[in-house]
PDB file of N, CA and C in Angstrom:
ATOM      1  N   UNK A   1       0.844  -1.202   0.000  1.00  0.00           N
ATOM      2  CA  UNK A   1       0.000   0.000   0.000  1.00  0.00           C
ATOM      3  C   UNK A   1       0.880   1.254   0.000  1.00  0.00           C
ATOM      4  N   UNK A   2       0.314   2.367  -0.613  1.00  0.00           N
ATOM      5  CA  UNK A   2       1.170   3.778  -1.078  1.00  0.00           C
ATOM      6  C   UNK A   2       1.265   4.391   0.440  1.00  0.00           C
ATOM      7  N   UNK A   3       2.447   4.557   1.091  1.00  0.00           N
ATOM      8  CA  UNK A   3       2.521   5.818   1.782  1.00  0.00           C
ATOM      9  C   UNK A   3       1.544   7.075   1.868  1.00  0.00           C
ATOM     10  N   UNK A   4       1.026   7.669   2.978  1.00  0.00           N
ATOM     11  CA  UNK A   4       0.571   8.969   3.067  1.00  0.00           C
ATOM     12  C   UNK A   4       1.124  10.006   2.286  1.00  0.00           C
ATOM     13  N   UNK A   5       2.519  10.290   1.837  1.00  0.00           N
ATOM     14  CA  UNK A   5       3.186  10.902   1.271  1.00  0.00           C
ATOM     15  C   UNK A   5       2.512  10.489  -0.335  1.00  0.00           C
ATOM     16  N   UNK A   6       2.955   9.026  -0.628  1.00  0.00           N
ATOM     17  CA  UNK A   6       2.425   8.720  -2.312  1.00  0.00           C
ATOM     18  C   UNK A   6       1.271   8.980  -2.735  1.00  0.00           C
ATOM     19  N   UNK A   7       0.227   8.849  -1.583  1.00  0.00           N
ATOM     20  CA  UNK A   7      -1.653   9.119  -1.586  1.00  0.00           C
ATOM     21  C   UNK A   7      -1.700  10.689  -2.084  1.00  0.00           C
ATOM     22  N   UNK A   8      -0.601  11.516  -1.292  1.00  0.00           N
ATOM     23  CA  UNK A   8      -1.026  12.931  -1.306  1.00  0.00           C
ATOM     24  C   UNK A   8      -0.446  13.662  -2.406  1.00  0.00           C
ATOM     25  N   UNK A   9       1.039  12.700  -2.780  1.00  0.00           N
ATOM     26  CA  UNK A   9       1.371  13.313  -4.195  1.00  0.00           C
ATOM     27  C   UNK A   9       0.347  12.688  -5.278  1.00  0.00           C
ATOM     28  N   UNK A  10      -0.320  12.057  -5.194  1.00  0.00           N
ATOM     29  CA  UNK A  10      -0.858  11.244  -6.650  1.00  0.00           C
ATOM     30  C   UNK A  10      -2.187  12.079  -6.610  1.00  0.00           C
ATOM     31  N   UNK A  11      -3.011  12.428  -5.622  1.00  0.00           N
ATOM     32  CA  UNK A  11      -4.052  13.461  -5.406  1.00  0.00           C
ATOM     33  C   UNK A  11      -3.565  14.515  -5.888  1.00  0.00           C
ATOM     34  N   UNK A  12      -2.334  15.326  -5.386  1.00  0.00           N
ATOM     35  CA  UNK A  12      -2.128  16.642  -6.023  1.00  0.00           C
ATOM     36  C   UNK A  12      -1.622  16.762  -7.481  1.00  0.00           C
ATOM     37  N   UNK A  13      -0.957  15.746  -7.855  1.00  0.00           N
ATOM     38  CA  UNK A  13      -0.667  15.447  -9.531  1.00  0.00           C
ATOM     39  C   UNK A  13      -2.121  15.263 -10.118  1.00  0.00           C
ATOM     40  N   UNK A  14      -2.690  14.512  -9.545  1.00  0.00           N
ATOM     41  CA  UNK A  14      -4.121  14.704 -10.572  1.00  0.00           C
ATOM     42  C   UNK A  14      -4.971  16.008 -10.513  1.00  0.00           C
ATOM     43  N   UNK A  15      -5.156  16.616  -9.357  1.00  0.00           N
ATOM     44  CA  UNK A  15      -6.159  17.571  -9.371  1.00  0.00           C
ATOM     45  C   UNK A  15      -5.240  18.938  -9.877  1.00  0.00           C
ATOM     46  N   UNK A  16      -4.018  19.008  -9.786  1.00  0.00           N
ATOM     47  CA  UNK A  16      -3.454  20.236 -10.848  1.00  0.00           C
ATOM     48  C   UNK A  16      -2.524  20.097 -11.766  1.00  0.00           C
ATOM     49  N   UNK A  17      -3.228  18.715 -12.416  1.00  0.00           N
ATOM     50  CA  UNK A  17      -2.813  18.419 -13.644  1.00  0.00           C
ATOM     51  C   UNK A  17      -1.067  18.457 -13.849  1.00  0.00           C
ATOM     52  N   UNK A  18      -0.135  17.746 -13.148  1.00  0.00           N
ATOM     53  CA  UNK A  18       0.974  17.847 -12.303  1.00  0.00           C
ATOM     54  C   UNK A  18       1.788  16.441 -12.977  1.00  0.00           C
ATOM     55  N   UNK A  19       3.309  16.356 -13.011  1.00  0.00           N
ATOM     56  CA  UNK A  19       3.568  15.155 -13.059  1.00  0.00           C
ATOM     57  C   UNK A  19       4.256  15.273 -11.357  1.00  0.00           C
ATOM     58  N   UNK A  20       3.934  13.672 -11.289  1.00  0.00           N
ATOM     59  CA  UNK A  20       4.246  13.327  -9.828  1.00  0.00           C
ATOM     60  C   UNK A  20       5.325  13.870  -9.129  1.00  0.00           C
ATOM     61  N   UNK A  21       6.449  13.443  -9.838  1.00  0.00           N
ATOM     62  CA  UNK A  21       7.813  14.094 -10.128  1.00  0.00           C
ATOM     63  C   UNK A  21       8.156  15.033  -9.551  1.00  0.00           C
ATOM     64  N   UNK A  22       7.330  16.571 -10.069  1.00  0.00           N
ATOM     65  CA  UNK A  22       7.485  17.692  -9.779  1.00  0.00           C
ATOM     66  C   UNK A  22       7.176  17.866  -8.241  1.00  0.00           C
ATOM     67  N   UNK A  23       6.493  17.131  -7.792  1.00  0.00           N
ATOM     68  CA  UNK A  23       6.266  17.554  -5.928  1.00  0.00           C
ATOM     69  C   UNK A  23       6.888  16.736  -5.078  1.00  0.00           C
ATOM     70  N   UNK A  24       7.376  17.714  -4.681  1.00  0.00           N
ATOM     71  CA  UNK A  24       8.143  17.394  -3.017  1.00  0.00           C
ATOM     72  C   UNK A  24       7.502  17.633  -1.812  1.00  0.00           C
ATOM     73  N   UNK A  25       7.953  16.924  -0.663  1.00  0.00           N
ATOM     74  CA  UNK A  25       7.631  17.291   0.235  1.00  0.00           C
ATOM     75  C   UNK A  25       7.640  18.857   0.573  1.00  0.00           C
ATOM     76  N   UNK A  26       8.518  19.426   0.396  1.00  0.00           N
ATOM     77  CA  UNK A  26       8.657  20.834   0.367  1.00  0.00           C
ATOM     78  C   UNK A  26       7.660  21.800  -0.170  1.00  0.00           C
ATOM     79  N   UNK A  27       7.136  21.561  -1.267  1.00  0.00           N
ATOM     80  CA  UNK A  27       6.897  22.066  -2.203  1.00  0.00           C
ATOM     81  C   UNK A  27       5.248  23.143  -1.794  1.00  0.00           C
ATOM     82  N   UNK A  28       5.237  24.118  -1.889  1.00  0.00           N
ATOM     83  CA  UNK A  28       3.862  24.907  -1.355  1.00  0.00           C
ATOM     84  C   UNK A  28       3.043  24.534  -2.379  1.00  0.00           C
ATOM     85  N   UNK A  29       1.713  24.693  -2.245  1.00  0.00           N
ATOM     86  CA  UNK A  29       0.872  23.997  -3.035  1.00  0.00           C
ATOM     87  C   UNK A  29       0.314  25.688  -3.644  1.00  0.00           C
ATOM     88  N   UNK A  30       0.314  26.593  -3.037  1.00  0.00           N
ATOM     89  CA  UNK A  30       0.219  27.955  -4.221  1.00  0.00           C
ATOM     90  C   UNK A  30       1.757  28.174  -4.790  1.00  0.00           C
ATOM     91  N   UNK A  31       2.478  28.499  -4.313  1.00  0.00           N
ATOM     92  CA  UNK A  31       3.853  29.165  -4.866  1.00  0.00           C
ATOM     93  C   UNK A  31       4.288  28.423  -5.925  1.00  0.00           C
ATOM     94  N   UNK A  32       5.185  26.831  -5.603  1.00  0.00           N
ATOM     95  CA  UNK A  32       5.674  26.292  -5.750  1.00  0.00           C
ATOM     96  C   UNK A  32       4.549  25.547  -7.049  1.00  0.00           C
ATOM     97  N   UNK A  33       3.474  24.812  -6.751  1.00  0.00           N
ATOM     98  CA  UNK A  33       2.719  23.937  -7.309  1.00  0.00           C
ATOM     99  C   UNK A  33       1.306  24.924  -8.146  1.00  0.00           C
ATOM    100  N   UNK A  34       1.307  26.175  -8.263  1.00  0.00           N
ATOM    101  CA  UNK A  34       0.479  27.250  -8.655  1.00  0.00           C
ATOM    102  C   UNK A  34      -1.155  26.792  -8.565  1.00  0.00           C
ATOM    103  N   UNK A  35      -1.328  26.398  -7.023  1.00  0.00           N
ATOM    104  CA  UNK A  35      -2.887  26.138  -6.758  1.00  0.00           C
ATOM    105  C   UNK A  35      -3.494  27.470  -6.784  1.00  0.00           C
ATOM    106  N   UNK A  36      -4.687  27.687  -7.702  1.00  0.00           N
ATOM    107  CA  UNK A  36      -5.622  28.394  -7.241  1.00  0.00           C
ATOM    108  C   UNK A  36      -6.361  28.023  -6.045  1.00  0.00           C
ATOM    109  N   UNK A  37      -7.448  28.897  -5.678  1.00  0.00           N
ATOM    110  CA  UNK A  37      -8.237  29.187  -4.665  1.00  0.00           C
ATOM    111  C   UNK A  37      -9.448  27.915  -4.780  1.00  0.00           C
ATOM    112  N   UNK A  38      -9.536  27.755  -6.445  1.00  0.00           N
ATOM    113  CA  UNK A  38     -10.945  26.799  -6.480  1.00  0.00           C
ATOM    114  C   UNK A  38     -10.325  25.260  -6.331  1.00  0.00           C
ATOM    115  N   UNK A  39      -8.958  25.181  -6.879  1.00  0.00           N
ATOM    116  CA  UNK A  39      -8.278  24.225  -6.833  1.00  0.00           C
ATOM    117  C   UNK A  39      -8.012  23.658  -5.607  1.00  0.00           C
ATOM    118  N   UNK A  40      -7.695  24.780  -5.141  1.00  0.00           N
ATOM    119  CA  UNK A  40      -7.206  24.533  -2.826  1.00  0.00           C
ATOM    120  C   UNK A  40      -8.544  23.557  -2.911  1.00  0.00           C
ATOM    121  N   UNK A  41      -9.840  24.050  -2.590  1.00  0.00           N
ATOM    122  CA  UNK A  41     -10.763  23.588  -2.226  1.00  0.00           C
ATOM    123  C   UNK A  41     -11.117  21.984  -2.734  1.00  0.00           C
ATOM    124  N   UNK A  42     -11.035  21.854  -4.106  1.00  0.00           N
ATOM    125  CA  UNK A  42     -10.664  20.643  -4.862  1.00  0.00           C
ATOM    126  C   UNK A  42      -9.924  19.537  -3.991  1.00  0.00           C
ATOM    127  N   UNK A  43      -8.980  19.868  -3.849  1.00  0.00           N
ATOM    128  CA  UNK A  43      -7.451  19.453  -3.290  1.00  0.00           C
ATOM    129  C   UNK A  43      -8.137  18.785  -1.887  1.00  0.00           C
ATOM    130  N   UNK A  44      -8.765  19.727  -1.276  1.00  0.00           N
ATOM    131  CA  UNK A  44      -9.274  19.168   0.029  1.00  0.00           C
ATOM    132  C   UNK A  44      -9.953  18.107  -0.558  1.00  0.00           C
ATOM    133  N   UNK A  45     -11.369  18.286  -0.794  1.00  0.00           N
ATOM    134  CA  UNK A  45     -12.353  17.263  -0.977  1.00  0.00           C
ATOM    135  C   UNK A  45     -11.668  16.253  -1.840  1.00  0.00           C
ATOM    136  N   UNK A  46     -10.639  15.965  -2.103  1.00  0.00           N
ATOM    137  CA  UNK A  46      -9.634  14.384  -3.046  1.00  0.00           C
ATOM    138  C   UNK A  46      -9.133  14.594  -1.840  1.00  0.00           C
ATOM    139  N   UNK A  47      -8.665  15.317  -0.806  1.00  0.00           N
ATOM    140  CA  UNK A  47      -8.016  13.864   0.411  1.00  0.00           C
ATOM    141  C   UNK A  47      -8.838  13.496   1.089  1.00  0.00           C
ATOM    142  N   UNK A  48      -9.973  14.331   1.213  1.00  0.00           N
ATOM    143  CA  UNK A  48     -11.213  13.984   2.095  1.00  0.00           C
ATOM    144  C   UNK A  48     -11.798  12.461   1.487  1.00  0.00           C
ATOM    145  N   UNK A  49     -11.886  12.487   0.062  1.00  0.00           N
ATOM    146  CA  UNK A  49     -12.283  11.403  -0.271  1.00  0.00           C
ATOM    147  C   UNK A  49     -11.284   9.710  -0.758  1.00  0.00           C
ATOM    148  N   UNK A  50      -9.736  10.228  -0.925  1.00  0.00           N
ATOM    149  CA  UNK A  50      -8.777   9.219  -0.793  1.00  0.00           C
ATOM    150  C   UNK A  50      -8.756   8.844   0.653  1.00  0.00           C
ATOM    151  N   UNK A  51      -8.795   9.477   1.751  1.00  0.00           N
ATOM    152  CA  UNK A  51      -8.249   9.019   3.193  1.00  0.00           C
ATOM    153  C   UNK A  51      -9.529   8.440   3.991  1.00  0.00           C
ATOM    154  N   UNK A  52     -10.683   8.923   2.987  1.00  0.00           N
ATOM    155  CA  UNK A  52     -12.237   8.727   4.286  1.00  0.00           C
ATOM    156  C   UNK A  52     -12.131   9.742   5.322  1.00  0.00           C
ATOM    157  N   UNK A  53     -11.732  10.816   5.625  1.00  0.00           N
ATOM    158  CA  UNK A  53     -11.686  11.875   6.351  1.00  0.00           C
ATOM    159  C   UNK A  53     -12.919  13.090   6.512  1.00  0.00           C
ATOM    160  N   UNK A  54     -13.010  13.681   7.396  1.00  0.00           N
ATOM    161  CA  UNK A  54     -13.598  15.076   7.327  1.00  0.00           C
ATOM    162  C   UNK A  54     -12.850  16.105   7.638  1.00  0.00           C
ATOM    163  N   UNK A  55     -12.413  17.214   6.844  1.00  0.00           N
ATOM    164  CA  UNK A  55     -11.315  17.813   6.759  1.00  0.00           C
ATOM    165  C   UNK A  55     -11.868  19.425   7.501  1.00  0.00           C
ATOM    166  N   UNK A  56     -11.653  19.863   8.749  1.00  0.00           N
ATOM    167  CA  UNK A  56     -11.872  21.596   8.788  1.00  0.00           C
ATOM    168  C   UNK A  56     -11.914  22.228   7.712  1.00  0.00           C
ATOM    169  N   UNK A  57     -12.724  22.588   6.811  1.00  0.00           N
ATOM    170  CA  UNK A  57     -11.708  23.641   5.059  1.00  0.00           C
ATOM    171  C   UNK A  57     -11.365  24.461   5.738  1.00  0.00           C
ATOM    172  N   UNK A  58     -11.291  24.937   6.924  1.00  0.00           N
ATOM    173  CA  UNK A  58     -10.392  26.560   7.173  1.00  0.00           C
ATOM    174  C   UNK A  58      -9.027  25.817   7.389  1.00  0.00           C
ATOM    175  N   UNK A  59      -9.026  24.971   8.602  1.00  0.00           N
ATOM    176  CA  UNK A  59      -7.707  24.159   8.910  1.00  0.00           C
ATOM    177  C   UNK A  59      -6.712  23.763   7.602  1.00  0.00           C
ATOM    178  N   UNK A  60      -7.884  22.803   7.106  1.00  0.00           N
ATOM    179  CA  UNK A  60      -7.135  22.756   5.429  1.00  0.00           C
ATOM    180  C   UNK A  60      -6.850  23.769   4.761  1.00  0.00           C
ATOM    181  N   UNK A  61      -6.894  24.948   4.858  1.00  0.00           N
ATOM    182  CA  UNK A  61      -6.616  25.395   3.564  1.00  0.00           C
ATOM    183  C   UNK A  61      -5.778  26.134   4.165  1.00  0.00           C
ATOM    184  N   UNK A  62      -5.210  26.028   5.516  1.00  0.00           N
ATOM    185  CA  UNK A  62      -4.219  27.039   6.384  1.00  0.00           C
ATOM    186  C   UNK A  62      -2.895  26.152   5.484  1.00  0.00           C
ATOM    187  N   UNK A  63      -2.784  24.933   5.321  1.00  0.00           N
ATOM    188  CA  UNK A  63      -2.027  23.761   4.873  1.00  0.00           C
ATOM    189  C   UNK A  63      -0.894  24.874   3.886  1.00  0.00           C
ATOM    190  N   UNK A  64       0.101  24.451   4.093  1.00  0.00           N
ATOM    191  CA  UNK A  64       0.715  25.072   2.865  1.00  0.00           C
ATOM    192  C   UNK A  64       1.381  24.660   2.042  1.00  0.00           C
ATOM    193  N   UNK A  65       2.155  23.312   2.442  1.00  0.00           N
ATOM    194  CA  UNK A  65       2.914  22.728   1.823  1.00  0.00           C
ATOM    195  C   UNK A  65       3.000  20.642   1.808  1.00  0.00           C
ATOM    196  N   UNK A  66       3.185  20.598   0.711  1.00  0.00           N
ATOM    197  CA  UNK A  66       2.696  19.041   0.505  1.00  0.00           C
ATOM    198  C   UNK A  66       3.091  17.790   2.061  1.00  0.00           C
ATOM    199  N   UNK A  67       4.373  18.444   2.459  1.00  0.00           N
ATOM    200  CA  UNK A  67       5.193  17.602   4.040  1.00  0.00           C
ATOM    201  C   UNK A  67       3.961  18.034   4.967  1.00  0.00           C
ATOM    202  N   UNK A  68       3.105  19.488   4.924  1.00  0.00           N
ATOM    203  CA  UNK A  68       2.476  19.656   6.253  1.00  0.00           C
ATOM    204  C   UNK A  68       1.602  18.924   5.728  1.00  0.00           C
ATOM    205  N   UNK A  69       0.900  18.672   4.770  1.00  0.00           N
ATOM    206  CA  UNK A  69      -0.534  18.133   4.134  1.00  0.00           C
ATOM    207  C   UNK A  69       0.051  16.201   4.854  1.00  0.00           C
ATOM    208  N   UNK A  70       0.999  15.951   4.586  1.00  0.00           N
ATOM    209  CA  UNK A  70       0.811  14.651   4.919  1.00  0.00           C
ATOM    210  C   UNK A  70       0.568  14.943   6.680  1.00  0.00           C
ATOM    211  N   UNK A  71       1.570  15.679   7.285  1.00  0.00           N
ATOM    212  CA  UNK A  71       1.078  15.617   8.703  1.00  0.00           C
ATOM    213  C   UNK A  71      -0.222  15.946   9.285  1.00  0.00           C
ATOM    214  N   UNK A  72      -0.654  16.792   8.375  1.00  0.00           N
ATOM    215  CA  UNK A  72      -2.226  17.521   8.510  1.00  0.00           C
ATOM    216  C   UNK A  72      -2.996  16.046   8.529  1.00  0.00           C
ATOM    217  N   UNK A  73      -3.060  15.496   7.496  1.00  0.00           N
ATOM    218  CA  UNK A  73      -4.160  14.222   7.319  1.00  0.00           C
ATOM    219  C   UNK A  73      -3.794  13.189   8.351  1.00  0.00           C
ATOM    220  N   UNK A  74      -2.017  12.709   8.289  1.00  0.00           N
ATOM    221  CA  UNK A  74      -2.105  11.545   9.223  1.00  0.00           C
ATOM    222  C   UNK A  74      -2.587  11.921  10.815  1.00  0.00           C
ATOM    223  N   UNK A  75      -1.988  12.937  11.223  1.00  0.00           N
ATOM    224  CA  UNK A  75      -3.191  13.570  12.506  1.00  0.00           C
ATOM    225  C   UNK A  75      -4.591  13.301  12.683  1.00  0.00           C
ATOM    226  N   UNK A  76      -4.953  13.322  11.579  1.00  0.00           N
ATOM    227  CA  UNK A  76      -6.731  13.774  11.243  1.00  0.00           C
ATOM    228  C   UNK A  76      -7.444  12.078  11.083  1.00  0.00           C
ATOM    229  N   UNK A  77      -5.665  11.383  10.189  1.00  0.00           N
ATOM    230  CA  UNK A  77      -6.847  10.086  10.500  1.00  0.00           C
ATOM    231  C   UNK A  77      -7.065   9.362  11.999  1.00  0.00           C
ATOM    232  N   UNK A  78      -5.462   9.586  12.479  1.00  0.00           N
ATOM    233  CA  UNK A  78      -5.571   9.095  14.020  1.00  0.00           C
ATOM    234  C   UNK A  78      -6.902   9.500  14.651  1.00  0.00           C
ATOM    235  N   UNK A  79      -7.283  10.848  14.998  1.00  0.00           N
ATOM    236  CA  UNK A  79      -8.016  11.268  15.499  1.00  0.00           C
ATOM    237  C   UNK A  79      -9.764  10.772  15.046  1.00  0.00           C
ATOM    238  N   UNK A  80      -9.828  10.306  13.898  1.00  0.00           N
ATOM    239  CA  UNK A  80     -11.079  10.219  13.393  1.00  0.00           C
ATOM    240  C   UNK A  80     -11.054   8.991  13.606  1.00  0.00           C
ATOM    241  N   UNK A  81      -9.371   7.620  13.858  1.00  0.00           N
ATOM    242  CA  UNK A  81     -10.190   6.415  13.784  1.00  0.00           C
ATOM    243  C   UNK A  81      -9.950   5.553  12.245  1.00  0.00           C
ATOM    244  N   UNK A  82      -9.189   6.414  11.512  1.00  0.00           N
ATOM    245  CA  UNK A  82      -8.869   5.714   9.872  1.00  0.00           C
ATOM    246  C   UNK A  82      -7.687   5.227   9.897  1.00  0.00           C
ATOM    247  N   UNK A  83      -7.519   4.176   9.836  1.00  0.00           N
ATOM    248  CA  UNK A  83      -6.376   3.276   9.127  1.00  0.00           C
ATOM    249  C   UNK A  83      -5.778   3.781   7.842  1.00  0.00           C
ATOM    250  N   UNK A  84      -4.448   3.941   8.106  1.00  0.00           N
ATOM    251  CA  UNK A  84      -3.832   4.850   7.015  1.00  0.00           C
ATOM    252  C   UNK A  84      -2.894   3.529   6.583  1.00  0.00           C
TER     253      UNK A  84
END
């Protein structure tokens, strides 16, 4: 099974049309990865729906970069109870 890290790059390569490649852990998801605003929101609801999660959208979208997004979710599944 893919890492939290592989789940969250293969979500953000698909929803901004991305090769995998290009994202790092590092990588900000506006600056670096040029998310719009409708896209952010996107972005949430594909981890909400890869992880089985319910995501804060304010919390989420505080997120800035692909390393916090994995810590953001694996937090979120502990807490909710999801097997990651």
């Amino acid at each position: 099974m893919a890492t939290v890290l592989e789940r969250v790059v293969a979500v953000t390569a698909r929803v901004l049309r991305l090769d995998p490649s290009e994202i790092k852990p590092e990588s900000t998801f506006t600056v670096d990865l040029g998310a719009e605003s409708v896209q952010s929101i996107e972005l949430v609801a594909s981890f909400e729906e890869e992880f089985g999660i319910e995501m804060d959208e304010d919390a989420a979208l505080s997120v800035e970069s692909v390393g916090d997004a994995v810590t953001f979710i694996t937090n979120l599944c502990g807490e909710q109870g999801v097997e990651i």
